[in-house]
N, C-alpha and C. Protein backbone atom coordinates (compact mmCIF):
# COMPACT_ATOMS: atom_id res chain seq x y z
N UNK A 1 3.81 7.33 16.91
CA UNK A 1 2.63 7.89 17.57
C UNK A 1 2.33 7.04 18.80
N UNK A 2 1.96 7.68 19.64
CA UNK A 2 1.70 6.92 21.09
C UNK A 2 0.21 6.43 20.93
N UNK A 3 -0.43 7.32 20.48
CA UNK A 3 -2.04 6.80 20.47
C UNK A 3 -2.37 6.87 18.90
N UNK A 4 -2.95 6.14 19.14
CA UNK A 4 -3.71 5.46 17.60
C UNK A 4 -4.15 6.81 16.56
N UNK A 5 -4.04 6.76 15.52
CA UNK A 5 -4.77 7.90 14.85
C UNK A 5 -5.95 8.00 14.92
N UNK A 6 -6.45 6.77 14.41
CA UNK A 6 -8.06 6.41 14.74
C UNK A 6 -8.64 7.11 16.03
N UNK A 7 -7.98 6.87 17.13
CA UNK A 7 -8.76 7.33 18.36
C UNK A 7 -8.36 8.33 18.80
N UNK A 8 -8.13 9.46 18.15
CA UNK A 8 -7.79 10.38 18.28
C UNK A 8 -8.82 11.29 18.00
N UNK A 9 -9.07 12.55 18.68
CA UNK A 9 -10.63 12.99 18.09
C UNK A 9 -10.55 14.04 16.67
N UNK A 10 -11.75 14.23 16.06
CA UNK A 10 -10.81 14.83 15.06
C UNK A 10 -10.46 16.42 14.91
N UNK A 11 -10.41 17.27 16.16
CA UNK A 11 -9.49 18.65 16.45
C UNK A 11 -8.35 17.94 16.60
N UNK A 12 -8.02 17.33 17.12
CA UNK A 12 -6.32 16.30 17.45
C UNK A 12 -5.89 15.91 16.02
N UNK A 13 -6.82 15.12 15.41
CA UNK A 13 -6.49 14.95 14.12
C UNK A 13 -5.71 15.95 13.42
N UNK A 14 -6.68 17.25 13.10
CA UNK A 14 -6.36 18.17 12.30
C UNK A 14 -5.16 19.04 13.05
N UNK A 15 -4.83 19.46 14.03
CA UNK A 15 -4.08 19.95 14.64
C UNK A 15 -2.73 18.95 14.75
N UNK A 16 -2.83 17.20 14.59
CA UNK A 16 -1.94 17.03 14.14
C UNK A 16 -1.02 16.97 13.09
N UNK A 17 -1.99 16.95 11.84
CA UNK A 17 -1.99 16.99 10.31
C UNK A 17 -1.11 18.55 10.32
N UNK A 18 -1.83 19.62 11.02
CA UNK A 18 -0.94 21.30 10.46
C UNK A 18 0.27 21.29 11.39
N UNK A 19 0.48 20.49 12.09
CA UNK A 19 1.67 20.45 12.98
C UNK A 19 2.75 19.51 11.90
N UNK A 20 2.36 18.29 11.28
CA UNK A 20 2.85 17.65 10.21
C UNK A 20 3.16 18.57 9.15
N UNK A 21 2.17 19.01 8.60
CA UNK A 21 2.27 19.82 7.60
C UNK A 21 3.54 20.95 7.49
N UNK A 22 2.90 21.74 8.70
CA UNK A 22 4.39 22.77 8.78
C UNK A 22 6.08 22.49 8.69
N UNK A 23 6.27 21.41 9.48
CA UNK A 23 7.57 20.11 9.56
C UNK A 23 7.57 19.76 8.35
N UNK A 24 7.02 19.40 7.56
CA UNK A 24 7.28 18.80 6.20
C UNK A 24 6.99 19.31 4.66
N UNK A 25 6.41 20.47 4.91
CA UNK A 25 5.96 21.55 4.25
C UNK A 25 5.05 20.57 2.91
N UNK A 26 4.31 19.86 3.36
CA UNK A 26 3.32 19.23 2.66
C UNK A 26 2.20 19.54 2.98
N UNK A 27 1.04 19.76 1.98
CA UNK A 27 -0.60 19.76 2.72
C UNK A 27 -1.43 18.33 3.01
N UNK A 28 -1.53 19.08 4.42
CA UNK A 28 -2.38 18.31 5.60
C UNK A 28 -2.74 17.90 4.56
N UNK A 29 -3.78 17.49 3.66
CA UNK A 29 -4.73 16.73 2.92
C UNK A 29 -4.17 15.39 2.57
N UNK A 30 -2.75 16.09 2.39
CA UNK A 30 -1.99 14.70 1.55
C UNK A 30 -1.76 13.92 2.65
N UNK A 31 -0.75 14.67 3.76
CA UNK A 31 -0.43 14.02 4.61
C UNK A 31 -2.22 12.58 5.19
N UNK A 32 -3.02 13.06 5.38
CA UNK A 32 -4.09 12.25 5.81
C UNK A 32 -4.44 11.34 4.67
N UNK A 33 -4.07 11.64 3.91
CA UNK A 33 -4.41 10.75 2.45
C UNK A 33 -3.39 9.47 2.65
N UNK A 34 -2.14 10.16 2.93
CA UNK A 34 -1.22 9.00 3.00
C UNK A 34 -1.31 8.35 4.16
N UNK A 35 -2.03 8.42 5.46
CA UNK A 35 -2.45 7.89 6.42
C UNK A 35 -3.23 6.56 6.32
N UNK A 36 -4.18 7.23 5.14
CA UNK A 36 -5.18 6.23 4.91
C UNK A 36 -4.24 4.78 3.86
N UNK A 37 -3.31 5.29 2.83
CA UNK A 37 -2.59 4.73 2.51
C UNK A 37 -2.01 3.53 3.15
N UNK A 38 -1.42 4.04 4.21
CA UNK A 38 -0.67 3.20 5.12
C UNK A 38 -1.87 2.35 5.49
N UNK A 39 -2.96 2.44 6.04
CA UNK A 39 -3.80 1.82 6.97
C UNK A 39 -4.26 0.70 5.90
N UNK A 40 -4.58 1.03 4.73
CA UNK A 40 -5.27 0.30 3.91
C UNK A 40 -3.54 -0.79 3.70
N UNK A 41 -3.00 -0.64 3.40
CA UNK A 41 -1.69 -1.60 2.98
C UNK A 41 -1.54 -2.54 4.57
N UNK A 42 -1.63 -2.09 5.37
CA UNK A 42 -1.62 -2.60 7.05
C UNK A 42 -2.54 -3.49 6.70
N UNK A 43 -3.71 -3.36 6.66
CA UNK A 43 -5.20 -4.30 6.57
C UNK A 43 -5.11 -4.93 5.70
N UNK A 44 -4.44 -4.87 4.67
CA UNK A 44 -3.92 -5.94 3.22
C UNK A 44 -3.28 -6.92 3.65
N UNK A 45 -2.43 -6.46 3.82
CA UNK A 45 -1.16 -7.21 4.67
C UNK A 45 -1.18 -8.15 6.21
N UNK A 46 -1.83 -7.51 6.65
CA UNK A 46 -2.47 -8.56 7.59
C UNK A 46 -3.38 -9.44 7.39
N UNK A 47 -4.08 -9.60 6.17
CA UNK A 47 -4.73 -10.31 5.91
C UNK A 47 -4.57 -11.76 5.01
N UNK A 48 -5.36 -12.85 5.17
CA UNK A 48 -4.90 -13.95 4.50
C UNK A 48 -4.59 -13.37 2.65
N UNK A 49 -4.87 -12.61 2.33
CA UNK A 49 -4.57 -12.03 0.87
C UNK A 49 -3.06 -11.87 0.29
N UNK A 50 -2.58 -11.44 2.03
CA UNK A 50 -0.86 -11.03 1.83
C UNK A 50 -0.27 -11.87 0.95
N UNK A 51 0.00 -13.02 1.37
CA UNK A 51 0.74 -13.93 0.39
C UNK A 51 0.78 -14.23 -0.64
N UNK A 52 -0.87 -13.99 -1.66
CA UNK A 52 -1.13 -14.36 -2.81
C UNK A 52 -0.84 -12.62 -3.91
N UNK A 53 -0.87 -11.76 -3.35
CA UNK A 53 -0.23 -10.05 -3.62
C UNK A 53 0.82 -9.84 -3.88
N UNK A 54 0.96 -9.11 -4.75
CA UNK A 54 1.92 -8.16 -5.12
C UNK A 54 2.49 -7.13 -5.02
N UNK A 55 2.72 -6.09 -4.37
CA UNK A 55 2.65 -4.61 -3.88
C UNK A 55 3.87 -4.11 -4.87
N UNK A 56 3.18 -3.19 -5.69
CA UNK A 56 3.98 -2.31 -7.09
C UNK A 56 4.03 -1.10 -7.07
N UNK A 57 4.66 -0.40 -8.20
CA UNK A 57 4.58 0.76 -8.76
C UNK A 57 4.71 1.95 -7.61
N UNK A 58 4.40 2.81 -7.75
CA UNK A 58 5.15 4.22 -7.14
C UNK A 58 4.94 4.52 -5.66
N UNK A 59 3.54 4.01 -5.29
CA UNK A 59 3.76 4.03 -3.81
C UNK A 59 4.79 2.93 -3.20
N UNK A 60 4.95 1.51 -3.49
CA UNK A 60 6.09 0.57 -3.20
C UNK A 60 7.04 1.51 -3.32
N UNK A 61 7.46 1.95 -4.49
CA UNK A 61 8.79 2.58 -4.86
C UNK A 61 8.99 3.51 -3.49
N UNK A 62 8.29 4.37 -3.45
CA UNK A 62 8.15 5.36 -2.29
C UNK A 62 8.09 5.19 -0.56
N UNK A 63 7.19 3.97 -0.58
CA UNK A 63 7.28 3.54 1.17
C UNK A 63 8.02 2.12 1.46
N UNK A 64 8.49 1.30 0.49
CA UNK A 64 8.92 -0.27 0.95
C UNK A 64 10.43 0.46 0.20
N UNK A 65 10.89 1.42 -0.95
CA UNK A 65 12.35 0.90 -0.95
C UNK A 65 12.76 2.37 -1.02
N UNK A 66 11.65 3.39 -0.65
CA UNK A 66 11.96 5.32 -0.47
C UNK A 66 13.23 5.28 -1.75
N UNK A 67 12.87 4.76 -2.82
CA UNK A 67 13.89 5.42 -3.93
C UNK A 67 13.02 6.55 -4.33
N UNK A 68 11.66 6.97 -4.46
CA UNK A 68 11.39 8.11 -4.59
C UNK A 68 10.62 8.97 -3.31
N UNK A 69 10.93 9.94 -3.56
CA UNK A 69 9.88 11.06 -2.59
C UNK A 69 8.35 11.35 -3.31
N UNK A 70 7.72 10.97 -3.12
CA UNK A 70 6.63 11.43 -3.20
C UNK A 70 5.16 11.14 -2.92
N UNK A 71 4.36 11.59 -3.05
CA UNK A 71 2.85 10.80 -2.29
C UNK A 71 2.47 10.38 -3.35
N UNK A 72 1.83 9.31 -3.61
CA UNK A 72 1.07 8.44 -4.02
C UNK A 72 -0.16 7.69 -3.90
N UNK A 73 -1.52 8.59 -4.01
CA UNK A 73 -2.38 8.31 -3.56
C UNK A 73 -3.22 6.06 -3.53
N UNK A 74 -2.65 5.94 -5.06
CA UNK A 74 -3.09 4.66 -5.33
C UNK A 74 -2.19 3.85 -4.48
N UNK A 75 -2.84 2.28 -4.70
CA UNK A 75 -2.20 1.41 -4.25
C UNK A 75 -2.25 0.26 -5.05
N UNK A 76 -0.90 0.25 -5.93
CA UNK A 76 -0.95 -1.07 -6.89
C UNK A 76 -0.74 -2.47 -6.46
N UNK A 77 -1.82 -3.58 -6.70
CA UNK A 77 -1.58 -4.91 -6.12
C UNK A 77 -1.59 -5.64 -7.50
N UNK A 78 -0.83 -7.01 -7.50
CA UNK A 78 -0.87 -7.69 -8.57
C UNK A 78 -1.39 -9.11 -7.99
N UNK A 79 -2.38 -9.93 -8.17
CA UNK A 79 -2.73 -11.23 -7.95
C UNK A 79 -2.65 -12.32 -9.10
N UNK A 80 -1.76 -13.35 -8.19
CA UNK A 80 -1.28 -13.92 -9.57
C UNK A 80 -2.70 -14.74 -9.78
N UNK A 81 -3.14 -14.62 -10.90
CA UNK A 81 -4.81 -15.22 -11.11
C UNK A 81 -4.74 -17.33 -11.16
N UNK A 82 -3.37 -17.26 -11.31
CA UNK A 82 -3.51 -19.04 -11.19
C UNK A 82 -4.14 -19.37 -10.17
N UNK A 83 -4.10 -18.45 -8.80
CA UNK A 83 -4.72 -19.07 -7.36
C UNK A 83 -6.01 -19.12 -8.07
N UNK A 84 -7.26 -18.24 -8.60
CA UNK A 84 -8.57 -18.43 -8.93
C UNK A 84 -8.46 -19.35 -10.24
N UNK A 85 -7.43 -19.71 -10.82
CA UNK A 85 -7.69 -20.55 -12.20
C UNK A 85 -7.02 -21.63 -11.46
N UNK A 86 -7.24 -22.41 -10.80
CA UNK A 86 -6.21 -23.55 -10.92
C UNK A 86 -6.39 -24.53 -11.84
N UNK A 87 -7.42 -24.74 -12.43
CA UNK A 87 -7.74 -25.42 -13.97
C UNK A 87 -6.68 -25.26 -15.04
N UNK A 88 -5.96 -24.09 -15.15
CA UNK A 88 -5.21 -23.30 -16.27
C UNK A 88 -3.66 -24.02 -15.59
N UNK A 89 -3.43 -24.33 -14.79
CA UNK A 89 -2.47 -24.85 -14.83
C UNK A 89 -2.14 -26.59 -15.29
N UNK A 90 -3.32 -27.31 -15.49
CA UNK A 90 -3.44 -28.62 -15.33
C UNK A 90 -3.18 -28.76 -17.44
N UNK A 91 -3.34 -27.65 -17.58
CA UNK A 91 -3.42 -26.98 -19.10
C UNK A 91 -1.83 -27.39 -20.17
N UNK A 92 -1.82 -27.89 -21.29
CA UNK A 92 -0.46 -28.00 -21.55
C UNK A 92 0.17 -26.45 -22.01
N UNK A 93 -0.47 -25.36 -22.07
CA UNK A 93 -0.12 -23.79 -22.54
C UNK A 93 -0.39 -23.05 -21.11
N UNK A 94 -0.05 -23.71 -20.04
CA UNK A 94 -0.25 -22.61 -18.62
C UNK A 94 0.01 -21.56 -18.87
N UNK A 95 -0.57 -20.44 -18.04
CA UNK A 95 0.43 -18.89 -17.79
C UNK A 95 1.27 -18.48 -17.15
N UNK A 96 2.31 -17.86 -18.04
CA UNK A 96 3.40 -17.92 -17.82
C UNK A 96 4.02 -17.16 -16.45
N UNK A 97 4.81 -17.29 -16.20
CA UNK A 97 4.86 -16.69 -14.95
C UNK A 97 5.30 -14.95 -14.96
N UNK A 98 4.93 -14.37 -14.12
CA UNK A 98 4.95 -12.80 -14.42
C UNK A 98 6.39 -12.68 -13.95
N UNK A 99 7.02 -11.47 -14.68
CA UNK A 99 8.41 -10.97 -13.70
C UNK A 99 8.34 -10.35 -12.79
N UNK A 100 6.96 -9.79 -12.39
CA UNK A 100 7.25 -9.70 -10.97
C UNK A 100 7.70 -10.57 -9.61
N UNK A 101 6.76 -11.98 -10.47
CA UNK A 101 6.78 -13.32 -9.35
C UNK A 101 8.19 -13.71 -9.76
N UNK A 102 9.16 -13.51 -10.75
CA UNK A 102 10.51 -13.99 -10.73
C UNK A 102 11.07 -13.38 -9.66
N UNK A 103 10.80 -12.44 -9.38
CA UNK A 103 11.47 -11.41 -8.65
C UNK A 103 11.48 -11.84 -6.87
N UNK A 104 10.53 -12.16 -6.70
CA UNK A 104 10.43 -12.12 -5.28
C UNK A 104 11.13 -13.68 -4.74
């Protein structure tokens, strides 16, 4: 997109959404749903939060590795809670580490 969605007015909006829509034979609704999707993961991610996050389940699946097609309205985050416990680690039974955090 050349110009921002945001500043776009919203006849442009919607006229871009049924122009989307028709090309992809999805409804506009979703398509703007997943807009907001994106924007909200952008503003996550740019933020000091990024690093301590997790980004999961079916929308990941769908926009970071497109093994599936489909919209996904939620957005799953995992925070590993040791950052707010750091007490629990000083602990001789810490928590254990998740397989997601093996993973990355």
């Amino acid at each position: 997109m050349t110009k921002s969605w945001f500043s776009l007015s919203r006849d442009d909006q919607i006229e871009a959404l049924e122009f989307a829509a028709a090309r992809t034979e999805r409804p506009a609704h979703l398509l703007e749903k997943d807009i907001w999707v994106v924007w909200v993961l952008s503003a996550i991610y740019e933020s000091d939060l990024a690093r301590k996050l997790t980004f999961k389940g079916g929308t990941s699946l769908s926009k970071v590795y497109h093994i599936i097609d489909r919209f996904s309205e939620d957005v799953d985050l995992t925070y590993d809670i040791r950052e707010l416990a750091i007490d629990l680690l000083k602990q001789s039974n810490p928590i254990p580490v998740s397989p997601a955090r093996r993973i990355r």
